[in-house]
N, C-alpha and C. Protein backbone atom coordinates (compact mmCIF):
# COMPACT_ATOMS: atom_id res chain seq x y z
N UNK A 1 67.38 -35.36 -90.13
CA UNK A 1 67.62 -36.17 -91.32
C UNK A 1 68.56 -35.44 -92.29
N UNK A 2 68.31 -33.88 -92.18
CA UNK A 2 69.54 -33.44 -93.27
C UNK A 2 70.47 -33.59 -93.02
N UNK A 3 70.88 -33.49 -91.66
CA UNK A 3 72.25 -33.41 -91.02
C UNK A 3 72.92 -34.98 -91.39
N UNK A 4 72.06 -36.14 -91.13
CA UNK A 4 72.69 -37.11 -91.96
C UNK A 4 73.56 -37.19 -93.85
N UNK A 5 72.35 -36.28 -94.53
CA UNK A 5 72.81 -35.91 -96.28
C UNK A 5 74.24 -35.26 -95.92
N UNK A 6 73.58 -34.16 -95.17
CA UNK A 6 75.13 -33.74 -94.98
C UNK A 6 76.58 -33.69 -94.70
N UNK A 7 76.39 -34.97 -93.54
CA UNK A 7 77.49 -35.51 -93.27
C UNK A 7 78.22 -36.11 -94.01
N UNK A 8 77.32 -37.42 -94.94
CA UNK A 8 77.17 -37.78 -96.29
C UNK A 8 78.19 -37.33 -97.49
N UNK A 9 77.47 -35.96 -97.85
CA UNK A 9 78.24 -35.44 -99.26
C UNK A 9 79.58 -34.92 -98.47
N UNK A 10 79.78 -34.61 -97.40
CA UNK A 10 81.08 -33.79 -97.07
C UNK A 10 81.88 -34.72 -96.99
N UNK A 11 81.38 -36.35 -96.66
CA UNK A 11 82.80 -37.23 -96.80
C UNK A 11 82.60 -37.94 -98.16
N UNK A 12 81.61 -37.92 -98.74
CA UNK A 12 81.69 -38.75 -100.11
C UNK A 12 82.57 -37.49 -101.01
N UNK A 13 82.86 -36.24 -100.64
CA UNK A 13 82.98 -35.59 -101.21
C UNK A 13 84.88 -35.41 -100.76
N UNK A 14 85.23 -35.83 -99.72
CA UNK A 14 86.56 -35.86 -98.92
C UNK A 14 87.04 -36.70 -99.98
N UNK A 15 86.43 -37.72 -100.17
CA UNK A 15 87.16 -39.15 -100.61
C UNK A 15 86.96 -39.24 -102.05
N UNK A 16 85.99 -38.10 -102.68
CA UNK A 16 86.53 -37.95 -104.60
C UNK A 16 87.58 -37.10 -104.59
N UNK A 17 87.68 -36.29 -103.85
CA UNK A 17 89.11 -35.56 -103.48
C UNK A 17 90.33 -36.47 -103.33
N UNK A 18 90.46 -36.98 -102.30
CA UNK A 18 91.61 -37.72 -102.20
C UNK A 18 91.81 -39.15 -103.30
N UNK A 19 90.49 -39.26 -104.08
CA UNK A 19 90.64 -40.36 -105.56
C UNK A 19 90.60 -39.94 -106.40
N UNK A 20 90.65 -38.34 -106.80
CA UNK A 20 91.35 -37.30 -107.86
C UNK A 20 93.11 -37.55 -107.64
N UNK A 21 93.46 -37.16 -106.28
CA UNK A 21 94.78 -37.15 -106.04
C UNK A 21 95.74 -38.24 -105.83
N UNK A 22 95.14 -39.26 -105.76
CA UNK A 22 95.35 -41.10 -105.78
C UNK A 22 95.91 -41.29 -106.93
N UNK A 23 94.86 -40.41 -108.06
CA UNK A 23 95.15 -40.76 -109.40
C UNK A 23 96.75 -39.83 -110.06
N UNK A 24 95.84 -39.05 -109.65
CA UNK A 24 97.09 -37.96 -110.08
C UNK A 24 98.81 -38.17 -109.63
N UNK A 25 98.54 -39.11 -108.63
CA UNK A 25 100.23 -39.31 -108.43
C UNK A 25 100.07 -41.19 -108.86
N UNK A 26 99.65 -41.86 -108.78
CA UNK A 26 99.99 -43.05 -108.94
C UNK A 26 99.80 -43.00 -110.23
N UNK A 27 98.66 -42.65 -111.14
CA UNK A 27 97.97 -43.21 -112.51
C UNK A 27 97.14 -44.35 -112.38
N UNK A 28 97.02 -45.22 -110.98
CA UNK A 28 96.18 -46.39 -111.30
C UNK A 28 94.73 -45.87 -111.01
N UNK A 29 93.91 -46.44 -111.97
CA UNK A 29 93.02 -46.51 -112.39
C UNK A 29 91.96 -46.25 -110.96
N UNK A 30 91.71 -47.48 -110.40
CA UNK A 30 91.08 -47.46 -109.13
C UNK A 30 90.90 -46.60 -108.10
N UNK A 31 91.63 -45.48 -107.98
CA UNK A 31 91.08 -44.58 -107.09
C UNK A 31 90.66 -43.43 -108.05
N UNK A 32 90.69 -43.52 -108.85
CA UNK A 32 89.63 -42.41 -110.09
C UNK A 32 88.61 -43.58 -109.98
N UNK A 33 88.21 -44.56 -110.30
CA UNK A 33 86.99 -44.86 -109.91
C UNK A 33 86.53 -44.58 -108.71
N UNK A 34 87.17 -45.26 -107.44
CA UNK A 34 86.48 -45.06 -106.70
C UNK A 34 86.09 -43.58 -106.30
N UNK A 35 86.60 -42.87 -107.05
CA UNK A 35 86.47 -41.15 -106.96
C UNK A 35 84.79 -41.13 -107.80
N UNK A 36 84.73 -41.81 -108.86
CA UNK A 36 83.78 -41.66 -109.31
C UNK A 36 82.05 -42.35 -108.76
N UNK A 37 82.99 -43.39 -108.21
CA UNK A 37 81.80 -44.02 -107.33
C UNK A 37 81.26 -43.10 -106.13
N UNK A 38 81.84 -42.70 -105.57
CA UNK A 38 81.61 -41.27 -104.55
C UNK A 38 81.27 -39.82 -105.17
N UNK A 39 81.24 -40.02 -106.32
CA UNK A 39 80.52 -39.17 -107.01
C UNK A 39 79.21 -38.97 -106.85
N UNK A 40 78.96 -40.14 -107.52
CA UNK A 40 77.92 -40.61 -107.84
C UNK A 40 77.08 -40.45 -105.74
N UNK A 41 77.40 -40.97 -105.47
CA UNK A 41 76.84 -41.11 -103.92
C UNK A 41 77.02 -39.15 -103.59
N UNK A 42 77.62 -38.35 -103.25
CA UNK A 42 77.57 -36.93 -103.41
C UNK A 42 76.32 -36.62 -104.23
N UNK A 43 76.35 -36.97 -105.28
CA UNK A 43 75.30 -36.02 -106.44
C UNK A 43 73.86 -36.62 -105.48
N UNK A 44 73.72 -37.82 -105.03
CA UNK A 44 72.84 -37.98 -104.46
C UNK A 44 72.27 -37.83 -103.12
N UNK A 45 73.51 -37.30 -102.83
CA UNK A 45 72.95 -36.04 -101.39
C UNK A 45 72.56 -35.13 -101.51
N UNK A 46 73.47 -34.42 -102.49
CA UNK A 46 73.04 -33.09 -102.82
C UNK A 46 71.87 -32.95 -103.15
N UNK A 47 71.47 -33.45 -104.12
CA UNK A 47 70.03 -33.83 -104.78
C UNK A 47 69.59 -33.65 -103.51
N UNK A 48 68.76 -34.83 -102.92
CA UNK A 48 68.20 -34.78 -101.42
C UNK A 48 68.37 -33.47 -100.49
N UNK A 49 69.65 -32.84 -100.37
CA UNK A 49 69.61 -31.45 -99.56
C UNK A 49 69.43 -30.31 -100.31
N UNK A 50 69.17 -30.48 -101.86
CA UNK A 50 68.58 -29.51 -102.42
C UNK A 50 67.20 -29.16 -102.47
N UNK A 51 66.55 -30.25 -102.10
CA UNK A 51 64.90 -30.12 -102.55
C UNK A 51 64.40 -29.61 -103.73
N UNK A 52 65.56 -29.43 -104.70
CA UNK A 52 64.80 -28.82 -105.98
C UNK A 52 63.19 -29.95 -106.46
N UNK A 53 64.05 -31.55 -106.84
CA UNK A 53 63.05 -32.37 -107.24
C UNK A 53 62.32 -32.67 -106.07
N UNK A 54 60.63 -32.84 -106.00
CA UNK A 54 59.99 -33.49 -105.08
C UNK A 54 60.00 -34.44 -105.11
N UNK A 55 59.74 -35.03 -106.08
CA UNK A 55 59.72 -36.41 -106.43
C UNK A 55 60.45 -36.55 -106.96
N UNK A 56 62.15 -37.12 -106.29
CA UNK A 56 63.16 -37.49 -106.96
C UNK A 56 63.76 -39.24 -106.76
N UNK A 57 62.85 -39.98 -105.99
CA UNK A 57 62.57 -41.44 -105.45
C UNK A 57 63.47 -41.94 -106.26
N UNK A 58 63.34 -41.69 -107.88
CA UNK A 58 63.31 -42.82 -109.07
C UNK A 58 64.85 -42.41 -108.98
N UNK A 59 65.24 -41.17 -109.23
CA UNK A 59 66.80 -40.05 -109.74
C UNK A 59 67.64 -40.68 -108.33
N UNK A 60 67.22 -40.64 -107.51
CA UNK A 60 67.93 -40.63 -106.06
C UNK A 60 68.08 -42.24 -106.05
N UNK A 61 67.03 -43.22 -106.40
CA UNK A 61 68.04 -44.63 -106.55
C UNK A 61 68.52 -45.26 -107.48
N UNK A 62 68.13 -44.23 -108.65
CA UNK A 62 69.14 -44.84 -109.96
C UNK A 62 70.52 -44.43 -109.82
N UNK A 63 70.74 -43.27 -108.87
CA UNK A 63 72.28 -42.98 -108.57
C UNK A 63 72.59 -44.08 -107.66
N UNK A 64 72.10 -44.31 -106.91
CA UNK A 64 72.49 -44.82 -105.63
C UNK A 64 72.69 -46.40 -106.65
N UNK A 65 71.83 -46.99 -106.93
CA UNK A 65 71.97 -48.25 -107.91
C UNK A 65 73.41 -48.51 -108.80
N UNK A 66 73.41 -47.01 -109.61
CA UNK A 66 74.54 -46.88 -110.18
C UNK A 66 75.92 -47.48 -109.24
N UNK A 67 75.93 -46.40 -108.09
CA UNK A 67 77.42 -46.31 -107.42
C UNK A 67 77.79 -47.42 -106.69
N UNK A 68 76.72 -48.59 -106.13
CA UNK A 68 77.00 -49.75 -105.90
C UNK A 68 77.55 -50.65 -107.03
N UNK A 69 76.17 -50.77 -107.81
CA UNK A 69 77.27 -52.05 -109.35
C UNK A 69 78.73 -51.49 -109.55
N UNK A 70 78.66 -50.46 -109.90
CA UNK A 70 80.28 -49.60 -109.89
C UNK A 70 81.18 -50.55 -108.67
N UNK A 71 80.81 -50.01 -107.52
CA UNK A 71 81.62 -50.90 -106.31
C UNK A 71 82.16 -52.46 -106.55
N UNK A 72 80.71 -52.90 -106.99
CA UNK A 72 80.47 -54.30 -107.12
C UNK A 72 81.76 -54.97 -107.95
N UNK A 73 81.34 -54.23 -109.36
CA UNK A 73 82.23 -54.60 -110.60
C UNK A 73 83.94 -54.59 -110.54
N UNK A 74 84.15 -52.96 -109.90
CA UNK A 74 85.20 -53.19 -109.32
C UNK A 74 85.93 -53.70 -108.26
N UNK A 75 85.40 -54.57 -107.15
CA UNK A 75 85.79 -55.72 -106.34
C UNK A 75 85.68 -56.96 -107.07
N UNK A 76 84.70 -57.44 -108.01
CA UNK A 76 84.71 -58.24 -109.08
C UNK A 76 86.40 -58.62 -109.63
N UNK A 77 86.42 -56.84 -109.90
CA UNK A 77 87.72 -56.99 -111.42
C UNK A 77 89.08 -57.23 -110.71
N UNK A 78 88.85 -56.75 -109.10
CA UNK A 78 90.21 -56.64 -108.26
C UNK A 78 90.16 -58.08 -107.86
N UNK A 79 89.23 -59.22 -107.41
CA UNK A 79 89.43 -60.17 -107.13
C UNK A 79 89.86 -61.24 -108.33
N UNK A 80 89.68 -61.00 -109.35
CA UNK A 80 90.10 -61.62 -110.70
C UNK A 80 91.69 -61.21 -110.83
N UNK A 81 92.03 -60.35 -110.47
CA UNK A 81 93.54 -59.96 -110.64
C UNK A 81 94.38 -60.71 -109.82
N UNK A 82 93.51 -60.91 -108.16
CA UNK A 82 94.84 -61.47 -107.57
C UNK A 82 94.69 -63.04 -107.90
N UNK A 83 93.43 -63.26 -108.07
CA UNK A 83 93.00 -64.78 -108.74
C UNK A 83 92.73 -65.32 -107.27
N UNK A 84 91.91 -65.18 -106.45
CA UNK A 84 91.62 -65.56 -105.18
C UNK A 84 90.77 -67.04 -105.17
N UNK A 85 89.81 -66.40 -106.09
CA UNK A 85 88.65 -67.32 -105.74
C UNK A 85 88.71 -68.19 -107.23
């Protein structure tokens, strides 16, 4: 099961990397989010392969809660732009 966390933060962690550097040369907005949305999903591996909290149930799906609406909102805001639906 760790080896799953782990696999986890090393690519949620690939892809805030490459949506630091998305940003840094384009300026648009959206891959700094989605950098931040993979944040958010990272902190909650780590958490989990840290074992500091035992009971971290509540911490581990208020992140996880977080980094979806995040997703959500921003497919929301991108489908309003091209005016699809």
């Amino acid at each position: 099961m760790e080896l799953v966390h782990l696999v986890n933060l090393l690519l949620c962690l690939a892809i805030v990397v490459l949506g630091v550097m998305g940003y840094r040369k384009s300026r648009h907005r959206l891959p700094m989010s989605l950098a931040a949305v993979f944040g958010l999903f990272a902190l909650s591996h780590g958490l989990v392969l840290s074992g500091l909290l035992p009971d971290m149930g509540v911490i581990i799906i208020s992140l996880r809660v977080a980094a979806y609406s995040l997703v959500i909102l921003l497919l929301y805001k991108y489908i309003q732009v091209l005016d699809v639906f």
